[in-house]
N, C-alpha and C. Protein backbone atom coordinates (compact mmCIF):
# COMPACT_ATOMS: atom_id res chain seq x y z
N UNK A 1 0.84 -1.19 0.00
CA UNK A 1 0.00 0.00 0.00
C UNK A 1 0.88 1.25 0.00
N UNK A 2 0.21 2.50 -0.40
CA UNK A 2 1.16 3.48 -0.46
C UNK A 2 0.92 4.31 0.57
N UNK A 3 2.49 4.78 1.58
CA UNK A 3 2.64 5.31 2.46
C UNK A 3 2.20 6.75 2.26
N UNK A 4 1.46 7.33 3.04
CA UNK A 4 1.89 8.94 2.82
C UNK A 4 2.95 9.45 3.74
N UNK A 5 3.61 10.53 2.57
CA UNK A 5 4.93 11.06 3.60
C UNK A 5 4.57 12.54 3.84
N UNK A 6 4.65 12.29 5.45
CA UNK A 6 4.04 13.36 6.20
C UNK A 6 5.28 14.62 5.86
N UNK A 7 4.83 15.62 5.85
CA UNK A 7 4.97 17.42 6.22
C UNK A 7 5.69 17.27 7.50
N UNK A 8 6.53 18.61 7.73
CA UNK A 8 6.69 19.28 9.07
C UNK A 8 5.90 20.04 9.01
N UNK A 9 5.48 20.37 10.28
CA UNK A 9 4.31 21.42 10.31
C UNK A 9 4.42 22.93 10.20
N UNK A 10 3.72 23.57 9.61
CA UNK A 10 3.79 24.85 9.38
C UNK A 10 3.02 25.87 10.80
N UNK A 11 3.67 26.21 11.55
CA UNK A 11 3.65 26.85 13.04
C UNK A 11 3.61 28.39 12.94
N UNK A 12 3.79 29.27 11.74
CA UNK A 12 3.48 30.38 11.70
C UNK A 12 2.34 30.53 10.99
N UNK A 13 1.17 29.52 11.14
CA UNK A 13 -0.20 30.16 10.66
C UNK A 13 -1.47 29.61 11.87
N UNK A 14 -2.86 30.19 11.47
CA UNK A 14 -3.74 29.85 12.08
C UNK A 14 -4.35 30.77 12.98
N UNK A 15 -5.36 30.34 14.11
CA UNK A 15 -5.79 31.23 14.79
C UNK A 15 -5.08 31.62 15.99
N UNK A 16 -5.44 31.93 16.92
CA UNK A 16 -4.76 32.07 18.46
C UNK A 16 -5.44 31.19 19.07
N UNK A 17 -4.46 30.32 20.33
CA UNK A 17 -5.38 29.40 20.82
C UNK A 17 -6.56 29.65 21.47
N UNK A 18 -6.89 30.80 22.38
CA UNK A 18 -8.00 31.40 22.66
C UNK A 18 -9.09 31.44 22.06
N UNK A 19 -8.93 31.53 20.81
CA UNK A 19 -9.89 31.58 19.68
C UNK A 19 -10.04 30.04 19.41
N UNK A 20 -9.28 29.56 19.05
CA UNK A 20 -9.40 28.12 18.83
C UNK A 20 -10.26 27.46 20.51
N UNK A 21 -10.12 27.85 21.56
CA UNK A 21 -10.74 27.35 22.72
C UNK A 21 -12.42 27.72 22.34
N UNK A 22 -12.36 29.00 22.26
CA UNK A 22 -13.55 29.62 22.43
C UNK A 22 -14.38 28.55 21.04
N UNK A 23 -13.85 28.55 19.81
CA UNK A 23 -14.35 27.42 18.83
C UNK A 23 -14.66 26.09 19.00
N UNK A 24 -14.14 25.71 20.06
CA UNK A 24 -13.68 24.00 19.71
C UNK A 24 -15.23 23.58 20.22
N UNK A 25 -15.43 22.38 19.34
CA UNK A 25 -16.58 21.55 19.56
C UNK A 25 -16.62 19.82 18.54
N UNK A 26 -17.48 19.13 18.91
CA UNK A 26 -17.75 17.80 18.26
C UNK A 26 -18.72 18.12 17.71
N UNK A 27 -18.18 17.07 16.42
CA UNK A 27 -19.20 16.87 15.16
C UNK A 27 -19.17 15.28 15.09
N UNK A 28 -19.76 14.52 14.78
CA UNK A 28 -20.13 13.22 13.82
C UNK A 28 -20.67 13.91 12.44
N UNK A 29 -20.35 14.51 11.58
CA UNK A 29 -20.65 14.54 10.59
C UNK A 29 -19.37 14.73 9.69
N UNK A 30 -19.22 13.95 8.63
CA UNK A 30 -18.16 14.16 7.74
C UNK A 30 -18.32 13.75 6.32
N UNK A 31 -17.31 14.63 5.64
CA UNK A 31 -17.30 14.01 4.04
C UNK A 31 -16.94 12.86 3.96
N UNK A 32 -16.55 12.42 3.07
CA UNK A 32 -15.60 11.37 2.40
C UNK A 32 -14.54 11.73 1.80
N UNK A 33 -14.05 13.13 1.38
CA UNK A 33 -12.67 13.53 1.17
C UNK A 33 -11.91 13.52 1.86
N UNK A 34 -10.93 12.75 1.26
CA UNK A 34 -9.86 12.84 2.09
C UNK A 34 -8.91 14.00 2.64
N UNK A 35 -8.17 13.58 4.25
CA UNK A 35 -7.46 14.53 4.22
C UNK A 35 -6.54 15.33 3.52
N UNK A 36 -5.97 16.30 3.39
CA UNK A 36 -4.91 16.69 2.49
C UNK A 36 -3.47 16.94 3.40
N UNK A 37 -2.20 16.35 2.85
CA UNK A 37 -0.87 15.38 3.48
C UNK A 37 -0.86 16.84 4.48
N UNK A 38 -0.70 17.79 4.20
CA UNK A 38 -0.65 19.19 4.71
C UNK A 38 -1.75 19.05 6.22
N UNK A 39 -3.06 18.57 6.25
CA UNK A 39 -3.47 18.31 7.35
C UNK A 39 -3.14 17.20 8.34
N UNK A 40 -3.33 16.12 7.25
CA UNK A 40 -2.43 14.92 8.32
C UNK A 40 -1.78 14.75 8.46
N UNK A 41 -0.41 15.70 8.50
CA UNK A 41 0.79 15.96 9.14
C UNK A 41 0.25 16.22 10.18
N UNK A 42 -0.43 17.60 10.02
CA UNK A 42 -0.16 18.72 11.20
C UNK A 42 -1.29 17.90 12.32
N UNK A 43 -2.08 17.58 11.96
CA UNK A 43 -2.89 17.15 13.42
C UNK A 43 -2.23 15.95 14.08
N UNK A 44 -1.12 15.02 13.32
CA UNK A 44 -1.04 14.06 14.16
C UNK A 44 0.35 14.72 14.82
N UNK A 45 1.37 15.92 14.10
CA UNK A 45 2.11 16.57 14.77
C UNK A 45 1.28 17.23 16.11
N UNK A 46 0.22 17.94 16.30
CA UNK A 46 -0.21 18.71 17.27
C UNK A 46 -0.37 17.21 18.01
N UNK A 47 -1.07 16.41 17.74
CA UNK A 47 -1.50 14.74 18.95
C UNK A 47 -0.31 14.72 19.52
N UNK A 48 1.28 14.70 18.66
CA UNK A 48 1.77 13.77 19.35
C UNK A 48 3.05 13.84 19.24
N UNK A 49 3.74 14.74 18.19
CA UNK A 49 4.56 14.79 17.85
C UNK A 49 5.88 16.25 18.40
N UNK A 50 7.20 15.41 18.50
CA UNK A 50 8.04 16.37 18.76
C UNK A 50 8.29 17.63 18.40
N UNK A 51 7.94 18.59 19.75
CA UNK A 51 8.12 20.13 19.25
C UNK A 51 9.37 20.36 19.75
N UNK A 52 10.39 19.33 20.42
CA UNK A 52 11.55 20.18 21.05
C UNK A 52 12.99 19.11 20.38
N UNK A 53 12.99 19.32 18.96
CA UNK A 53 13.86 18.01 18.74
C UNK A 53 15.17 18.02 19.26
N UNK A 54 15.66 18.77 20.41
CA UNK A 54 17.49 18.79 21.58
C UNK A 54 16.98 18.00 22.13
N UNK A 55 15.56 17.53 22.49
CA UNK A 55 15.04 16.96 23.80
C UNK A 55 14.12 15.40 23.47
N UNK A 56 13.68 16.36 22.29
CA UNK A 56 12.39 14.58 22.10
C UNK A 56 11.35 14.86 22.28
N UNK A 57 11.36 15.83 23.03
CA UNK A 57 9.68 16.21 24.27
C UNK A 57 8.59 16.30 22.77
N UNK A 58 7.51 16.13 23.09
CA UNK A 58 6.42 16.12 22.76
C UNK A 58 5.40 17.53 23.00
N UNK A 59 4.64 17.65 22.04
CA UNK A 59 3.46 18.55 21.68
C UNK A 59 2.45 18.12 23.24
N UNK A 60 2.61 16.87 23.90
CA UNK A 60 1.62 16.46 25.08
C UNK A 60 2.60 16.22 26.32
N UNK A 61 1.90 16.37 26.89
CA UNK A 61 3.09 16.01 28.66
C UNK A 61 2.28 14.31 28.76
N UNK A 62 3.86 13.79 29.31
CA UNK A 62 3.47 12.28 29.85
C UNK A 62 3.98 12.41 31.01
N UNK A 63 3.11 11.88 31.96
CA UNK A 63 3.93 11.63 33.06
C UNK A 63 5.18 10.89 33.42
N UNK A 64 6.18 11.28 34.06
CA UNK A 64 7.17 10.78 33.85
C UNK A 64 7.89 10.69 32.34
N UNK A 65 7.95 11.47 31.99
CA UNK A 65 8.50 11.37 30.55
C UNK A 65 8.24 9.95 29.70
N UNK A 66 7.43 8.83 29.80
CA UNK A 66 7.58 7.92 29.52
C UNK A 66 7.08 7.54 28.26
N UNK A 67 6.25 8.94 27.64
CA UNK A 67 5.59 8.24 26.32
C UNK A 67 5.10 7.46 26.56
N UNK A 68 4.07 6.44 26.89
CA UNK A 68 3.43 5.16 26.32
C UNK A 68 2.86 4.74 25.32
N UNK A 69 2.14 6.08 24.98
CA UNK A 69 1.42 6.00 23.65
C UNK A 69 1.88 6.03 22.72
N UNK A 70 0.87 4.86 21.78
CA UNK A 70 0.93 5.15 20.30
C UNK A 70 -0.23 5.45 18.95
N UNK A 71 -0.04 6.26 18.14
CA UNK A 71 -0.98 6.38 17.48
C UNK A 71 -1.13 5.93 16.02
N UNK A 72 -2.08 5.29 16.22
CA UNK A 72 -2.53 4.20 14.91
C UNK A 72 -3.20 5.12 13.72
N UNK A 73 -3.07 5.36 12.80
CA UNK A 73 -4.26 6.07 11.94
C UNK A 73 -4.45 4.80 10.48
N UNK A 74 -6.15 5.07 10.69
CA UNK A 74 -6.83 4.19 9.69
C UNK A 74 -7.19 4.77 8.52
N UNK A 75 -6.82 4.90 7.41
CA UNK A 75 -7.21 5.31 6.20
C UNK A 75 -7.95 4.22 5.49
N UNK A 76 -8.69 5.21 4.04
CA UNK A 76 -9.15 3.97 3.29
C UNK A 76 -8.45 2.13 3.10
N UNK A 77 -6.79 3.03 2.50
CA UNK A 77 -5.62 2.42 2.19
C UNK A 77 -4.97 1.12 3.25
N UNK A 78 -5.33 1.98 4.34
CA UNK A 78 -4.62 0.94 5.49
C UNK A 78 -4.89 1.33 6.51
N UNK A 79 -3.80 0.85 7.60
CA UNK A 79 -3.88 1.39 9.03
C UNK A 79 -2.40 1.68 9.00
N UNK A 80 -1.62 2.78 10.05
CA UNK A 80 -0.18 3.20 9.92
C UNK A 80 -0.11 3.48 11.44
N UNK A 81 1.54 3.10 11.61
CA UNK A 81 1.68 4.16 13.06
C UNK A 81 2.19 5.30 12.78
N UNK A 82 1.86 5.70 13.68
CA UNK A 82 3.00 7.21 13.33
C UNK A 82 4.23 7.07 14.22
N UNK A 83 5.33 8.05 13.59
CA UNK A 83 6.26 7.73 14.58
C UNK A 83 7.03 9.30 14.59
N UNK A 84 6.54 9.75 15.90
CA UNK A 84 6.58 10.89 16.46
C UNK A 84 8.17 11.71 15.87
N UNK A 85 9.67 10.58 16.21
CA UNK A 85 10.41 11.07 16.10
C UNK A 85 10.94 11.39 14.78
N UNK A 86 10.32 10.70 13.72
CA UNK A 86 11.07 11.16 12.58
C UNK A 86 9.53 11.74 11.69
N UNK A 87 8.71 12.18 12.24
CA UNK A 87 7.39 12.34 11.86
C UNK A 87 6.87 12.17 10.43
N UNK A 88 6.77 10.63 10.16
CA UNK A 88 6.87 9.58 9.11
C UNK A 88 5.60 8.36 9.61
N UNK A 89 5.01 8.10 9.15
CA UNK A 89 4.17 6.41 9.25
C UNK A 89 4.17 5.35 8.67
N UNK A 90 4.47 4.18 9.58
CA UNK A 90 5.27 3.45 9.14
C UNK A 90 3.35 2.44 8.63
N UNK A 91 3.56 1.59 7.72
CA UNK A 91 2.46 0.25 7.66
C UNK A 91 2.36 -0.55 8.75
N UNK A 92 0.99 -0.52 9.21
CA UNK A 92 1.04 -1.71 9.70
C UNK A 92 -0.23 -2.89 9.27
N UNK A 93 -0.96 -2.76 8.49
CA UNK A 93 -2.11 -3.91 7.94
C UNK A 93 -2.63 -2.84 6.85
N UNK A 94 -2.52 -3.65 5.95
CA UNK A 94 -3.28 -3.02 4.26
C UNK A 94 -4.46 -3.03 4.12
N UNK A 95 -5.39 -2.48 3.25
CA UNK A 95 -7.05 -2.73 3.32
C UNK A 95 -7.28 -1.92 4.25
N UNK A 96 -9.21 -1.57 4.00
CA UNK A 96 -9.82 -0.77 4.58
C UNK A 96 -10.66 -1.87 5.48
N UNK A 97 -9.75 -1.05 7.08
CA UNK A 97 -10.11 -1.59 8.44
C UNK A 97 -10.90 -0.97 9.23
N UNK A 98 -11.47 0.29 8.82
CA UNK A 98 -12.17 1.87 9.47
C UNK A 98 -13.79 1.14 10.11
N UNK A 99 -14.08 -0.07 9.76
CA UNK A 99 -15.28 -0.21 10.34
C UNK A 99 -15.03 -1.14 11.51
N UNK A 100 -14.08 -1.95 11.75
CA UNK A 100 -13.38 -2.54 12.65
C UNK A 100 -13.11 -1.88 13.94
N UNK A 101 -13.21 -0.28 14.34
CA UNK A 101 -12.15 -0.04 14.50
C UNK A 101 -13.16 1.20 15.47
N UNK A 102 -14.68 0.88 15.29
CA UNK A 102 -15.95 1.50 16.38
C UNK A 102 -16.78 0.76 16.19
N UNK A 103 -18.07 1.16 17.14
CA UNK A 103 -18.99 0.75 16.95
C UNK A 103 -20.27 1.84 16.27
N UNK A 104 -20.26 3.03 15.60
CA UNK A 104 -20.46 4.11 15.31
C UNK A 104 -21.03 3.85 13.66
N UNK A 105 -21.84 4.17 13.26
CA UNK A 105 -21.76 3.67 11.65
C UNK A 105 -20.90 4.99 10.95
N UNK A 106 -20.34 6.20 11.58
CA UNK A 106 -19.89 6.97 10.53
C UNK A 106 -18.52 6.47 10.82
N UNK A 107 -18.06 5.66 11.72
CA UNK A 107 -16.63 4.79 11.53
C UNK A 107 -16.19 5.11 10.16
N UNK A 108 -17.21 3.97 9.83
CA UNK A 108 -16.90 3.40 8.54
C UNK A 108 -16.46 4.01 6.99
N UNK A 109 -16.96 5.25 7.37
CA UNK A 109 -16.40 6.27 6.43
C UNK A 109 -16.40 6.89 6.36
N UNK A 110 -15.85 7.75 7.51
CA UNK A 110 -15.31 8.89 7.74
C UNK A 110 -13.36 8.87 7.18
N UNK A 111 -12.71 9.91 6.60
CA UNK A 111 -11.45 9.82 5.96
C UNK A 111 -10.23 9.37 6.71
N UNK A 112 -10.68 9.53 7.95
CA UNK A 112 -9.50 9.17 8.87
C UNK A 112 -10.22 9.07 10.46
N UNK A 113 -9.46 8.07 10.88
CA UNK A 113 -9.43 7.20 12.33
C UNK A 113 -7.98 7.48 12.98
N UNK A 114 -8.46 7.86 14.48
CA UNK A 114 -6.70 7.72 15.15
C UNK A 114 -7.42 6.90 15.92
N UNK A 115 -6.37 6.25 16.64
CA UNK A 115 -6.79 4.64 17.05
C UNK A 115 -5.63 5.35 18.54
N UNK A 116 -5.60 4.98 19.78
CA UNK A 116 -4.84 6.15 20.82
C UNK A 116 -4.65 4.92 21.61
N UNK A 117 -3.80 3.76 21.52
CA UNK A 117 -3.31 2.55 22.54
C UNK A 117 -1.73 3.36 23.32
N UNK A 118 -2.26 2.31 24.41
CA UNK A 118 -0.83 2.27 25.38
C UNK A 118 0.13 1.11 25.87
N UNK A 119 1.23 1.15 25.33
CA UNK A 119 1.84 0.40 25.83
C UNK A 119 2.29 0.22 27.02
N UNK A 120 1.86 -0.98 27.73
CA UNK A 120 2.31 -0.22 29.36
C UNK A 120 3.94 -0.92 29.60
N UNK A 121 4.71 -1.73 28.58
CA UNK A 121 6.30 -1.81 28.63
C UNK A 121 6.84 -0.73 28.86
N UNK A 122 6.07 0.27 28.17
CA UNK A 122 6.81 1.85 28.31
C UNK A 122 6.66 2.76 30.10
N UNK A 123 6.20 1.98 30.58
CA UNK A 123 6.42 2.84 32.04
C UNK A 123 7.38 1.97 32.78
N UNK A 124 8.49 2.56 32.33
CA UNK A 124 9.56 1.87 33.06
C UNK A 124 10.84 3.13 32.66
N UNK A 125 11.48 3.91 33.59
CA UNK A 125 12.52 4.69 33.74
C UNK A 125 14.00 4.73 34.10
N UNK A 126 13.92 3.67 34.83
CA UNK A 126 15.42 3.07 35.48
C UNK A 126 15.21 3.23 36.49
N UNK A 127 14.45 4.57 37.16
CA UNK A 127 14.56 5.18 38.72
C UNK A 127 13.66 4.03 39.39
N UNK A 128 14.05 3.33 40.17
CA UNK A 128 13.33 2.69 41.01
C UNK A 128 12.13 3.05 41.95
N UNK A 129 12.13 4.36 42.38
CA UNK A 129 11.47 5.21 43.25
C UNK A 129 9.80 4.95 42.09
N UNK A 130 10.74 6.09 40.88
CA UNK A 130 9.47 6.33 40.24
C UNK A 130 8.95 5.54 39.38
N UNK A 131 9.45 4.34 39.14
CA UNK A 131 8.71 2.95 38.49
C UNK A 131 7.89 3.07 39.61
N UNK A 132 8.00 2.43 41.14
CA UNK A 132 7.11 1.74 42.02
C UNK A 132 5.82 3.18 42.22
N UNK A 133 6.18 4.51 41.89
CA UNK A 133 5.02 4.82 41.99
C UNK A 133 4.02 4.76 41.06
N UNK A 134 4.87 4.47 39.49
CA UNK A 134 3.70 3.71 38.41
C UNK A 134 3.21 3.04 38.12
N UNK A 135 3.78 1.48 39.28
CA UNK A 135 3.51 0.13 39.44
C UNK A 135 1.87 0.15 39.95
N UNK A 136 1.04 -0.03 38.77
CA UNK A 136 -0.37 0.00 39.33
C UNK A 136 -1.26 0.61 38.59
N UNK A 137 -0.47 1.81 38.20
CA UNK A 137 -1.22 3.03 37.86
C UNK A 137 -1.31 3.17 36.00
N UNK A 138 -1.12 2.40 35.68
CA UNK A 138 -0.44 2.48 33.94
C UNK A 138 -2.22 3.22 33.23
N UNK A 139 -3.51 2.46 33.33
CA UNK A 139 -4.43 2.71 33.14
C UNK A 139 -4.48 4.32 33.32
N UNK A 140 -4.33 4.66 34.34
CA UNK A 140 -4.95 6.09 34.73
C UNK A 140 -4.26 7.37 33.73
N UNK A 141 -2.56 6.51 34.42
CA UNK A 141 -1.39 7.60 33.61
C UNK A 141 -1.80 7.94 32.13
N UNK A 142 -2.21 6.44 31.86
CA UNK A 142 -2.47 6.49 30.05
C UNK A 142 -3.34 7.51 30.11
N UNK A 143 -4.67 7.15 30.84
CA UNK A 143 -5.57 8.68 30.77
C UNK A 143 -5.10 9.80 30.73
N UNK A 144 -4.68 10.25 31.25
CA UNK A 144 -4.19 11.04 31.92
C UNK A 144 -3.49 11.26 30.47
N UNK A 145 -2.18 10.96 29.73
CA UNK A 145 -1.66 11.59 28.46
C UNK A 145 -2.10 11.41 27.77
N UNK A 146 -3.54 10.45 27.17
CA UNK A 146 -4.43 10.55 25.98
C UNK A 146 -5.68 11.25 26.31
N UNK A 147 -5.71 12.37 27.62
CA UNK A 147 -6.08 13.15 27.75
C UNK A 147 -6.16 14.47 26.90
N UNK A 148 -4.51 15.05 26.98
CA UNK A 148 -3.87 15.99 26.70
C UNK A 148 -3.93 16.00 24.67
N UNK A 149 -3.17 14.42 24.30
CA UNK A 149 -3.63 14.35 22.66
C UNK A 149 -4.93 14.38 22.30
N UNK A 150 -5.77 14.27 23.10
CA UNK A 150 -7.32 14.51 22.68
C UNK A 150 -7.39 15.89 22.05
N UNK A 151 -7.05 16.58 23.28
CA UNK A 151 -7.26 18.41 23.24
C UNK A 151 -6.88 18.90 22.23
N UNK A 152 -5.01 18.71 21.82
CA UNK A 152 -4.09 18.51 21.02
C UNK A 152 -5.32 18.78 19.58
N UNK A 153 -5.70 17.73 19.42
CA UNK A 153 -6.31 17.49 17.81
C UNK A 153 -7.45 18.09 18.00
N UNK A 154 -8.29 18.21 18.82
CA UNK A 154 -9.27 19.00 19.11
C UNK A 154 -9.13 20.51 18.46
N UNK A 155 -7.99 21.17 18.83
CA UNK A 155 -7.63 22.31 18.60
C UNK A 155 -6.86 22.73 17.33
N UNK A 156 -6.47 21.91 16.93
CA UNK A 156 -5.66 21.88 15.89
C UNK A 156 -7.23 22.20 14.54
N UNK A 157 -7.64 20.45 14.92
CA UNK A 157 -8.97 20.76 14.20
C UNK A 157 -9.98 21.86 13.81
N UNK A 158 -10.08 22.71 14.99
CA UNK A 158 -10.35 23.86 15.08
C UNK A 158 -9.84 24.53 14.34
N UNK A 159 -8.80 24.32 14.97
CA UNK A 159 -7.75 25.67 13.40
C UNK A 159 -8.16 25.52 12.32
N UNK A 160 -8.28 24.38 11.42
CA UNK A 160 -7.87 23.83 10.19
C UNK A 160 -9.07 23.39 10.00
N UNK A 161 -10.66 23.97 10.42
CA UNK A 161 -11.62 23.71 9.78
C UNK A 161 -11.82 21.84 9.77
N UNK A 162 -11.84 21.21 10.29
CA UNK A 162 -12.40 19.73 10.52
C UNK A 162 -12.95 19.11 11.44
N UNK A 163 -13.93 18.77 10.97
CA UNK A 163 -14.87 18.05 12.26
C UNK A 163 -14.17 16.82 12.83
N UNK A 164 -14.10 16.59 14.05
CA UNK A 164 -13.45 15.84 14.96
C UNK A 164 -14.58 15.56 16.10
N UNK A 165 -13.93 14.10 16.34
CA UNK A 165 -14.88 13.42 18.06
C UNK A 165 -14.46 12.64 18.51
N UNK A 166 -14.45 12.50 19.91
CA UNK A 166 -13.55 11.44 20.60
C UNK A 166 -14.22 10.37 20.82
N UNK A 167 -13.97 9.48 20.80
CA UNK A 167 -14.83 8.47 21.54
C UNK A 167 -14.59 6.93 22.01
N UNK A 168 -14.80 6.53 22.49
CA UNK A 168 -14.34 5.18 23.56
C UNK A 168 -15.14 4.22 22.91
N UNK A 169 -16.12 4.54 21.98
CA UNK A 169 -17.05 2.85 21.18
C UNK A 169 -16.38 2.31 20.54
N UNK A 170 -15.51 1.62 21.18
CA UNK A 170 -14.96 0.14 20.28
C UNK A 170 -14.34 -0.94 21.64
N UNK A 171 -14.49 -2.18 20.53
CA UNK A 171 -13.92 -3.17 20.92
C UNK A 171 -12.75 -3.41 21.19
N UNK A 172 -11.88 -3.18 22.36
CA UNK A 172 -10.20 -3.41 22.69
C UNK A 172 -10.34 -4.32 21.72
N UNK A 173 -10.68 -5.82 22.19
CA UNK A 173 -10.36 -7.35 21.31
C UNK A 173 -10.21 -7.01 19.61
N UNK A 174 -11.07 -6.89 19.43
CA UNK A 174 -11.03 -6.61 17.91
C UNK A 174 -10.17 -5.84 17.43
N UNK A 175 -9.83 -4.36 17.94
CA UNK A 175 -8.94 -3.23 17.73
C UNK A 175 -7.37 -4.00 17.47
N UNK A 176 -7.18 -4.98 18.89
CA UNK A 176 -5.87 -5.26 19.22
C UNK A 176 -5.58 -6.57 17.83
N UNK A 177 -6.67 -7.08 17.23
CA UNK A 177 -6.58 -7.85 16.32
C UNK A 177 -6.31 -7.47 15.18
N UNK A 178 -7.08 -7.07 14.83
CA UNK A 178 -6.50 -5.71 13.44
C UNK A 178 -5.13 -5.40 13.60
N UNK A 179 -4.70 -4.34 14.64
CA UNK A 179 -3.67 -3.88 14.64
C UNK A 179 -2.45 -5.05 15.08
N UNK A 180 -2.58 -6.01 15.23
CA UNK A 180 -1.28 -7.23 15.20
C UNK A 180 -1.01 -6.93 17.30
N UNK A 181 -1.73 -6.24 18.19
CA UNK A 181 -0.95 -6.03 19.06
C UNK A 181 -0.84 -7.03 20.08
N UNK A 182 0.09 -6.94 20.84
CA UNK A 182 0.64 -7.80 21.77
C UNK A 182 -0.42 -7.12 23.29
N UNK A 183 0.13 -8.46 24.37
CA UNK A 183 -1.14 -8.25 26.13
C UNK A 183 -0.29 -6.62 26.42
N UNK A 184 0.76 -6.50 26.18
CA UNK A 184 0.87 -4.91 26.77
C UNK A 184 0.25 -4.10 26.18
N UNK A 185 -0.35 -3.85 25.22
CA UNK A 185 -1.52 -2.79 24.75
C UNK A 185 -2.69 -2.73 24.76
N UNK A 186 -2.82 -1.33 25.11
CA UNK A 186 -4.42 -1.10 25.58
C UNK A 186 -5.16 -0.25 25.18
N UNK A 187 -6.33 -0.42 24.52
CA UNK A 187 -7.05 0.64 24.04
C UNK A 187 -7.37 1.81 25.01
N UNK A 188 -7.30 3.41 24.70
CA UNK A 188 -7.35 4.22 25.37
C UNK A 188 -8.37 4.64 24.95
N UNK A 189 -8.49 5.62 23.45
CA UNK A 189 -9.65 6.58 23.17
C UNK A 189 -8.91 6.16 21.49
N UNK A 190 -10.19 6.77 20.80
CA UNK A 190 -10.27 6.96 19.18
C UNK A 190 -10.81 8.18 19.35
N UNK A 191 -10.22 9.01 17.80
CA UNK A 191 -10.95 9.89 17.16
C UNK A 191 -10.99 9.75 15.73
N UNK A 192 -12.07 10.05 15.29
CA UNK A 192 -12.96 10.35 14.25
C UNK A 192 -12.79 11.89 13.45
N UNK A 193 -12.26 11.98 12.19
CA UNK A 193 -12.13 13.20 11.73
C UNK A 193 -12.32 13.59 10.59
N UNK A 194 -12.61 14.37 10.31
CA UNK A 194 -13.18 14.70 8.54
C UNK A 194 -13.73 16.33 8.23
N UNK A 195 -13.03 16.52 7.16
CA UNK A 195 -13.82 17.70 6.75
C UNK A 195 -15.82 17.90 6.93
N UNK A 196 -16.05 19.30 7.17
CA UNK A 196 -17.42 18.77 7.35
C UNK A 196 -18.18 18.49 5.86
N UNK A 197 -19.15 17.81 6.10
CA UNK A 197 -20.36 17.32 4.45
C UNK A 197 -20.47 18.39 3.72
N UNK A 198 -20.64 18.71 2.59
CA UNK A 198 -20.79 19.30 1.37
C UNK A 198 -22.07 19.59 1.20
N UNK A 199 -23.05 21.12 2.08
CA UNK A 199 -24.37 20.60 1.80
C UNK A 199 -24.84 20.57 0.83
N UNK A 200 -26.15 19.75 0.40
CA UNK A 200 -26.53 19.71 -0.78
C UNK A 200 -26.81 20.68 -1.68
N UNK A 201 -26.52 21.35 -2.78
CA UNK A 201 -27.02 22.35 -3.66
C UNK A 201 -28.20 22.19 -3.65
N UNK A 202 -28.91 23.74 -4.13
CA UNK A 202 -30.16 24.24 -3.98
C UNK A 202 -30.97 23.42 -5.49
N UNK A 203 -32.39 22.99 -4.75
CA UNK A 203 -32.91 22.47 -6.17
C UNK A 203 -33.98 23.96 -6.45
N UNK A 204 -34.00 24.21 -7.91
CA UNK A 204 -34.81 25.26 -8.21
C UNK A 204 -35.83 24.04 -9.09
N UNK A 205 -36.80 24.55 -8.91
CA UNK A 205 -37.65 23.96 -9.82
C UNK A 205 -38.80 24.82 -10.65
């Protein structure tokens, strides 16, 4: 299948975030056009991707620096990860998986799916102290930073004119099947995104 090769993001345009706050809202309604490479760069850069490349750090705070997350996106074409540090997506299953992947009927065809799992291998630091205070907690933490990428695309969306929605209707089992994943991953949240519908032209009669 053919990869798309993501953009760096363009950071001197758009609204002010204020404005973008005062805007932000959910839609379930979407076209079927697809995104354009120029958007699905930039929203999965705002989800998730490195704004401080001396450091690594991320567009989202994790607790404990640990990253856990990863983000899946479902296109017609396929499903991909993204990979924050070289902000590129790699394949991971060919074919259109978008109905797999909620329980929602505009799943199914809406232009793009982020799919928001956690690996919980990734809460592990070296520091002994602050492993044992994550020993337990991996569920919440995950909340807790697929919190922040929610907002992230929320706002971005805003900027860039696209309807966006979060939502928790799907099947872990099924999700983790599709996507090939192993018992350390865990479904967190999905979003749903798309330009809004094209209303219908006026009939004169």
């Amino acid at each position: 299948m053919t990869t798309p090769q993501l953009l760096p993001p363009s950071i001197n345009e758009g609204i002010t975030v204020k404005q973008a706050l005062s805007r932000r809202h959910t839609s379930r309604q979407f076209s079927s056009e697809p995104l354009s490479i120029k958007n699905l760069s930039e929203v999965l850069w705002a989800a998730y991707g490195v704004n401080r490349p001396d450091t690594g750090k991320r567009t989202a705070p994790s607790a404990c620096g640990v990253y856990p997350l990863e983000l899946y996106v479902a296109l017609p074409q396929g499903i991909y990860l993204y990979e924050p540090k070289t902000q590129t997506l790699t394949p991971v299953v060919e074919g259109d998986h978008r109905a797999e992947l909620g329980t929602q009927d505009f799943v199914a065809t809406a232009p793009c799916n982020i799919i928001v799992v956690s690996n919980y291998n990734r809460f592990h630091t070296g520091d002994d102290e602050l492993d044992a205070l994550m020993k337990g907690h991996e569920a919440s933490l995950s909340a807790l930073d697929a919190g922040a990428v929610t907002e992230n695309v929320y706002l971005y969306c805003t900027c860039a004119g696209i309807n966006v929605v979060e939502r928790a209707s799907a099947d872990e089992d099924t999700i983790k099947a599709t996507l090939g994943l192993g018992q350390q991953h865990h479904f967190v949240v999905a979003m749903t995104l798309g330009y809004p519908p094209v209303p219908p032209a006026p009939h004169f009669s």
